[in-house]
Protein backbone atom coordinates (compact mmCIF):
# COMPACT_ATOMS: atom_id res chain seq x y z
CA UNK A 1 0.00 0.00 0.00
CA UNK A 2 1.40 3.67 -0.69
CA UNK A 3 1.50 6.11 2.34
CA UNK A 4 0.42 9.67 0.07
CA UNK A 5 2.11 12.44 1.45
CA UNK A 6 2.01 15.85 1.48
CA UNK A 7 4.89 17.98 2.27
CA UNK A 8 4.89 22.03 3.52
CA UNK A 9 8.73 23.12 2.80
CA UNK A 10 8.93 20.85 0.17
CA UNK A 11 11.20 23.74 -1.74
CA UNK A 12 13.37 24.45 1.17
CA UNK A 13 16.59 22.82 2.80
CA UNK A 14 15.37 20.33 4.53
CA UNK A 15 12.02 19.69 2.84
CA UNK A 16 13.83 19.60 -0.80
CA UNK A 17 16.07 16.61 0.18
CA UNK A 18 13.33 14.91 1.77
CA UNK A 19 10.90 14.97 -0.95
CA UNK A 20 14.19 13.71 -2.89
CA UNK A 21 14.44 10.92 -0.80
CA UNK A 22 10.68 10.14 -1.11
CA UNK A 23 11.33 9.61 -5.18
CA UNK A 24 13.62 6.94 -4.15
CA UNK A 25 10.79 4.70 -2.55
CA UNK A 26 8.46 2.49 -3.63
CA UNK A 27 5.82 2.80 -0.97
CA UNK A 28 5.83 6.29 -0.32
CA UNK A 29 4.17 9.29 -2.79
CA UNK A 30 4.51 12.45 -2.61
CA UNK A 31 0.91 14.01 -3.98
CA UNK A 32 1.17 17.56 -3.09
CA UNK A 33 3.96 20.07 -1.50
CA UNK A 34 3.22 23.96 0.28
CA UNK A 35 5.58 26.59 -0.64
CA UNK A 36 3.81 30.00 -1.80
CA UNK A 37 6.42 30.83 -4.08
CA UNK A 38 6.53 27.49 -6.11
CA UNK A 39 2.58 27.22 -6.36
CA UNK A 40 1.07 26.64 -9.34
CA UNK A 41 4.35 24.58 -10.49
CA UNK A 42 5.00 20.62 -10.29
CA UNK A 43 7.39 19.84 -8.08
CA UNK A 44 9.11 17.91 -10.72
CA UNK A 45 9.73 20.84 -12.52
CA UNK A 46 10.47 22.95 -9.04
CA UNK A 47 13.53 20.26 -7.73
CA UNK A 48 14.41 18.42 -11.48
CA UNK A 49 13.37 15.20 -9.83
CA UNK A 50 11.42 13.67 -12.57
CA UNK A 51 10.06 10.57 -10.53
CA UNK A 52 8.30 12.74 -8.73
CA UNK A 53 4.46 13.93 -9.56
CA UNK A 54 1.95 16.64 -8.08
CA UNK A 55 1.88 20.13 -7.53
CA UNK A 56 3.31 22.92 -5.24
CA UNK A 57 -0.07 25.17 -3.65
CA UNK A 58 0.45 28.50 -1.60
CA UNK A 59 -1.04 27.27 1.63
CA UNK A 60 -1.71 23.90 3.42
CA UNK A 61 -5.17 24.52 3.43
CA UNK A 62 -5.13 24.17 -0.38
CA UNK A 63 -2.80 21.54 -0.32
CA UNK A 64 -5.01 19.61 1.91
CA UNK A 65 -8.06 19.45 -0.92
CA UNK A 66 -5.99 16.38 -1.86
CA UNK A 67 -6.71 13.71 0.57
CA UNK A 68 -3.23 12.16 2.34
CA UNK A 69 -2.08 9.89 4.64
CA UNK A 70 0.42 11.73 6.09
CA UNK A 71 1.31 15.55 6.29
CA UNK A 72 4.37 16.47 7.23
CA UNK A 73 5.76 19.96 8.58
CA UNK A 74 8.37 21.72 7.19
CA UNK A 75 7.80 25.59 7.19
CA UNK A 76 8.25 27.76 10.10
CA UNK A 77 7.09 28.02 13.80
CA UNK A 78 5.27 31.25 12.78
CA UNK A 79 2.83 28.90 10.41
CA UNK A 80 3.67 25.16 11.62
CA UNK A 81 0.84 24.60 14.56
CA UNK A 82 -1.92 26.13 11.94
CA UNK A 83 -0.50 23.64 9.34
CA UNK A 84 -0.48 20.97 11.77
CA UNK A 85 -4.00 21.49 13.18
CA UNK A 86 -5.34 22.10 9.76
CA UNK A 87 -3.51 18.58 8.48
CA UNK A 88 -5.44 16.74 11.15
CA UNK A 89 -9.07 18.14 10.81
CA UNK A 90 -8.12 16.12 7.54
CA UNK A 91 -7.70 13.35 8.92
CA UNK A 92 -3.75 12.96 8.03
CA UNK A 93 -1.11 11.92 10.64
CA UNK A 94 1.17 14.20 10.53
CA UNK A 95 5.44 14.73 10.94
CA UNK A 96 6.47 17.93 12.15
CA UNK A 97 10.33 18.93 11.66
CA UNK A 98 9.50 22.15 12.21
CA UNK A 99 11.22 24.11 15.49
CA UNK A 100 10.20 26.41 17.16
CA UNK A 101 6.64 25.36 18.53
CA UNK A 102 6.21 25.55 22.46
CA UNK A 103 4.67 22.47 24.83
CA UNK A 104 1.78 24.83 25.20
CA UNK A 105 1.54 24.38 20.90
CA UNK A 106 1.69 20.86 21.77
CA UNK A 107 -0.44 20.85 24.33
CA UNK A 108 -2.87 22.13 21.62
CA UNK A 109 -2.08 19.96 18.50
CA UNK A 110 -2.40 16.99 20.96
CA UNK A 111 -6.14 17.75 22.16
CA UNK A 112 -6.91 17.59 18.38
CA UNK A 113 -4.89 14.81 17.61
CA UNK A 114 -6.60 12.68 20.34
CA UNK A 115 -10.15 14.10 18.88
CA UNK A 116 -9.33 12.72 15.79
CA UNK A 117 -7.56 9.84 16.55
CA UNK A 118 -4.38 10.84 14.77
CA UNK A 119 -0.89 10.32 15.35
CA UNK A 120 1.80 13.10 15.46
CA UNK A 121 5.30 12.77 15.82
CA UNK A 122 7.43 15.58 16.30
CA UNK A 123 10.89 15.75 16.10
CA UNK A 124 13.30 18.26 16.72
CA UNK A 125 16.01 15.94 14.72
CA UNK A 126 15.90 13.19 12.43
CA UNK A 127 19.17 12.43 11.86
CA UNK A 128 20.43 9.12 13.91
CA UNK A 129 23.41 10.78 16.07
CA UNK A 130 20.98 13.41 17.58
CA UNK A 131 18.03 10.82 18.36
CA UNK A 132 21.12 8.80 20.14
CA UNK A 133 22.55 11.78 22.03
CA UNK A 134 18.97 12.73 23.38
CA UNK A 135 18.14 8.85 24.65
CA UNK A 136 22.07 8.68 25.80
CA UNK A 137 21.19 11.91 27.42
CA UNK A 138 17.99 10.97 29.54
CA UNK A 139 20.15 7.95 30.91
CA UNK A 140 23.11 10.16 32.24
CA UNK A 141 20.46 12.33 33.81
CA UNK A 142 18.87 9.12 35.49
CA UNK A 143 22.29 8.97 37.58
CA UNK A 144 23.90 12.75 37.58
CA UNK A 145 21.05 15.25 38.76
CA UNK A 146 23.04 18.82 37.25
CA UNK A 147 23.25 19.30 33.48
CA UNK A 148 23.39 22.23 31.43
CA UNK A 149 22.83 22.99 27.61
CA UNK A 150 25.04 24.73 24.98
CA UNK A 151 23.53 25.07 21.51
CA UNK A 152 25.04 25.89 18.48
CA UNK A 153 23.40 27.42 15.15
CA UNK A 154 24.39 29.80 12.41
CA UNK A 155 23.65 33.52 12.92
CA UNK A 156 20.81 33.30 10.58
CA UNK A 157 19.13 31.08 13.01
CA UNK A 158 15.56 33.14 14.29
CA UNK A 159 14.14 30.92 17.22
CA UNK A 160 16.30 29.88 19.96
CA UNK A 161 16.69 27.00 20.96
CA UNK A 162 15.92 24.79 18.41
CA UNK A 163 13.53 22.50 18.39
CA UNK A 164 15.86 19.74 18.87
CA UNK A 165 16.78 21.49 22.61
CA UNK A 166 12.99 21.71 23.51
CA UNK A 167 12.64 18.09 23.11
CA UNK A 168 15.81 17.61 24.77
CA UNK A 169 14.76 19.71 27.74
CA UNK A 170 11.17 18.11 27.85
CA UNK A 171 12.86 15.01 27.82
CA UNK A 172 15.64 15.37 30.89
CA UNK A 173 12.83 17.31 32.77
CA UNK A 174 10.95 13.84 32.68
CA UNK A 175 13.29 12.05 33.73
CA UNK A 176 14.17 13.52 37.19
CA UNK A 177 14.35 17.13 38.96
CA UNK A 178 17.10 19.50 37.97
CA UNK A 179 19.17 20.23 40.60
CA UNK A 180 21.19 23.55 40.97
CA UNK A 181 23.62 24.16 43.77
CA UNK A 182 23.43 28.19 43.17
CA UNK A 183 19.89 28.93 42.45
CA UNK A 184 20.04 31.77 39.38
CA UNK A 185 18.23 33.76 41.62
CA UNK A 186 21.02 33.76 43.82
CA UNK A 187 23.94 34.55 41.33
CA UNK A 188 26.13 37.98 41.74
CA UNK A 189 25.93 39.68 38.51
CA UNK A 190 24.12 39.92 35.37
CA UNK A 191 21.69 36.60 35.18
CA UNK A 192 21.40 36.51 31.70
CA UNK A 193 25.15 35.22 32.09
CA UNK A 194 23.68 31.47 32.90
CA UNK A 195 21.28 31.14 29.92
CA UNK A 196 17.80 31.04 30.32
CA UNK A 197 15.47 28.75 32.52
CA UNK A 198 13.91 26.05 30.49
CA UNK A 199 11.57 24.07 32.44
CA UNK A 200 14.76 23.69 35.17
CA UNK A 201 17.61 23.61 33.01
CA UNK A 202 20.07 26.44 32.09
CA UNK A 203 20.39 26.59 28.10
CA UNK A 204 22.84 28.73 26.60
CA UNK A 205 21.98 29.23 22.51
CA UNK A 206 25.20 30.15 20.67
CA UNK A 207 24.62 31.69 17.17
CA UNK A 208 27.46 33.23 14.78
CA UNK A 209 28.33 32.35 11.35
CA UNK A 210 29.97 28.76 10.52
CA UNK A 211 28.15 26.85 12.97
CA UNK A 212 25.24 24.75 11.43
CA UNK A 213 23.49 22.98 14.78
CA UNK A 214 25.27 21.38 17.67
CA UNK A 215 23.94 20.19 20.85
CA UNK A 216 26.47 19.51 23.72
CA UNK A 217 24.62 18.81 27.50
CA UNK A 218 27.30 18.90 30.32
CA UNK A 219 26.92 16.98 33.43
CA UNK A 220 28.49 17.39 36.27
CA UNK A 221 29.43 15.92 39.58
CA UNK A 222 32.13 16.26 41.85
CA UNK A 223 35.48 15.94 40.29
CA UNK A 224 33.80 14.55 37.22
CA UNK A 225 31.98 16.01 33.86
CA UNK A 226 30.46 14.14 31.00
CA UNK A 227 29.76 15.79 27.90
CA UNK A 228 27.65 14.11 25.10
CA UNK A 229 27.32 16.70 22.05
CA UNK A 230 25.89 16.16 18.44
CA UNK A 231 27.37 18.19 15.64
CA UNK A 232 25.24 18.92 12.20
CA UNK A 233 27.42 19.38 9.16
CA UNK A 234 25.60 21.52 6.16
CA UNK A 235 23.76 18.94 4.53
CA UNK A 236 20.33 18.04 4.61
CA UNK A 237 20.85 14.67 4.06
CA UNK A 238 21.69 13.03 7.28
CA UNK A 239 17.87 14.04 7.98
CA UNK A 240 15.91 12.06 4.91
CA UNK A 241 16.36 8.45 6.41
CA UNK A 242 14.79 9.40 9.61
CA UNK A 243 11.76 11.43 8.39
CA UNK A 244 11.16 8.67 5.93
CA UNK A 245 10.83 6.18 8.80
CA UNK A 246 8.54 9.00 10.56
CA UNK A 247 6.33 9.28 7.43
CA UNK A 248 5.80 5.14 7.54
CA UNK A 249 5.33 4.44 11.26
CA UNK A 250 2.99 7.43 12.22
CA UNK A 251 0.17 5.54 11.80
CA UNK A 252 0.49 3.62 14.72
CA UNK A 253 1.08 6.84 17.20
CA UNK A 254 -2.51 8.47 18.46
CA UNK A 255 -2.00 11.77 19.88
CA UNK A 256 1.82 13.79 20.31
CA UNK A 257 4.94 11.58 20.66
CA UNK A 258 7.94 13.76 20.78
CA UNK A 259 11.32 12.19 19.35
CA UNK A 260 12.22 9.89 16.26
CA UNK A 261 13.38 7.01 19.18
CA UNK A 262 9.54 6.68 20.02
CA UNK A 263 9.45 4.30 16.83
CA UNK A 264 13.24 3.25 16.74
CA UNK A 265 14.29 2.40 19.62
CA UNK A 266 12.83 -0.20 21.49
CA UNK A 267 11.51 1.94 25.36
């Protein structure tokens, strides 16, 4: 059976090599892409992938006319939980790669996911080293109780953090409380010097010019530090294998499931 998809980005960075991949397939099709430039072209034409059929349209909504299995999210934070709600009043599952959206978005999608039975699975990174890094992460915090967050991104980077540091930091929050010796509160000095408070943890978001995206969370304990950090080089590509394996086992979430290990790695 062929999972139709419809893809919003499909003419940017990420969403172009995805929709790439997708030609490659046999059991996936891609029926319709979002990208208000491109509408009105085939995104055939738009990418020079000639396996691939249907049309770019200016808006989800119009995208949606075409019935699909599974919708995923692409675009921006400023559009992505409109897209997202829209996709499911459809009745598509849907993929979001989009950062940027807040557990209060979530919190949102998910009461209209669970209305209409639909799965969603968002993830702030597809690409296998980051899924690892987050899991590997959750286990150090199981045992070492202080962590911190430095992200990395290119100057051109508008929401901070990424998405792939919200799920991170929803993640370690589950596991077990942060501790912090100092409270910020506390500190002598400017406290915008120790990052902002996510949900208990400090994260400090780096962004200049030649970084793509790296995630590095420091433990700490007396006399001792681990570090576990994943690095993002400028490719897209590292990216396609795990969104296709988000597209295909979708179907079997209800509701919001946040991470790519939620179908990969056994819990």
């Amino acid at each position: 059976m062929t999972i139709k998809v419809c893809l919003a980005g499909a003419a940017g960075w990420a969403g172009s090599e995805l929709a790439r991949g997708i030609a490659h397939t046999t059991d996936l099709s891609l029926i319709a892409g979002v990208s208000r430039t491109q509408a009105g072209q085939t995104i055939a034409d738009v990418l020079k992938e000639p396996r691939l059929t249907g049309w770019f349209y200016a808006t989800a909504a119009e995208a949606l006319h075409r019935p699909c299995d599974v919708f995923v999210e692409y675009t921006k934070p400023t559009s992505a939980k409109t897209n997202i709600i829209t996709a499911l009043e459809h009745g598509a599952h849907v993929v979001v790669g989009t950062s940027g959206l807040t557990d209060q978005d979530y919190d949102e999608i998910d009461a209209v996911a669970q209305k209409h039975q639909r799965g969603v699975l968002a993830c702030g990174n597809f690409a296998l080293t980051a899924v690892l890094m987050q899991r590997f992460a959750e286990e150090a915090a199981r045992l070492i109780p202080q962590w911190e967050i430095i992200e990395y991104a290119s100057d051109a980077k508008v929401d901070v953090p990424s998405g792939t540091v919200r799920e991170l930091v929803t993640r370690l929050g589950n596991v077990t409380p942060h501790d912090t010796t100092i409270p910020v509160d506390k500190v002598i000095g400017p406290k915008e010097a120790r990052g902002a408070n996510m949900a208990g943890t400090q994260v400090h978001a780096v962004r200049l010019p030649g970084h793509v995206l790296g995630v590095e969370v420091q433990f700490g304990m007396p006399d001792q530090t681990l570090s576990i950090k994943h690095n993002s080089g400028s490719s897209a590509r590292p990216y396609v294998d795990g969104a296709i394996l988000a597209i295909r086992k979708v179907h079997t979430l209800v509701g919001v499931h946040r991470g790519l290990d939620k179908v990969l790695i056994p819990s």
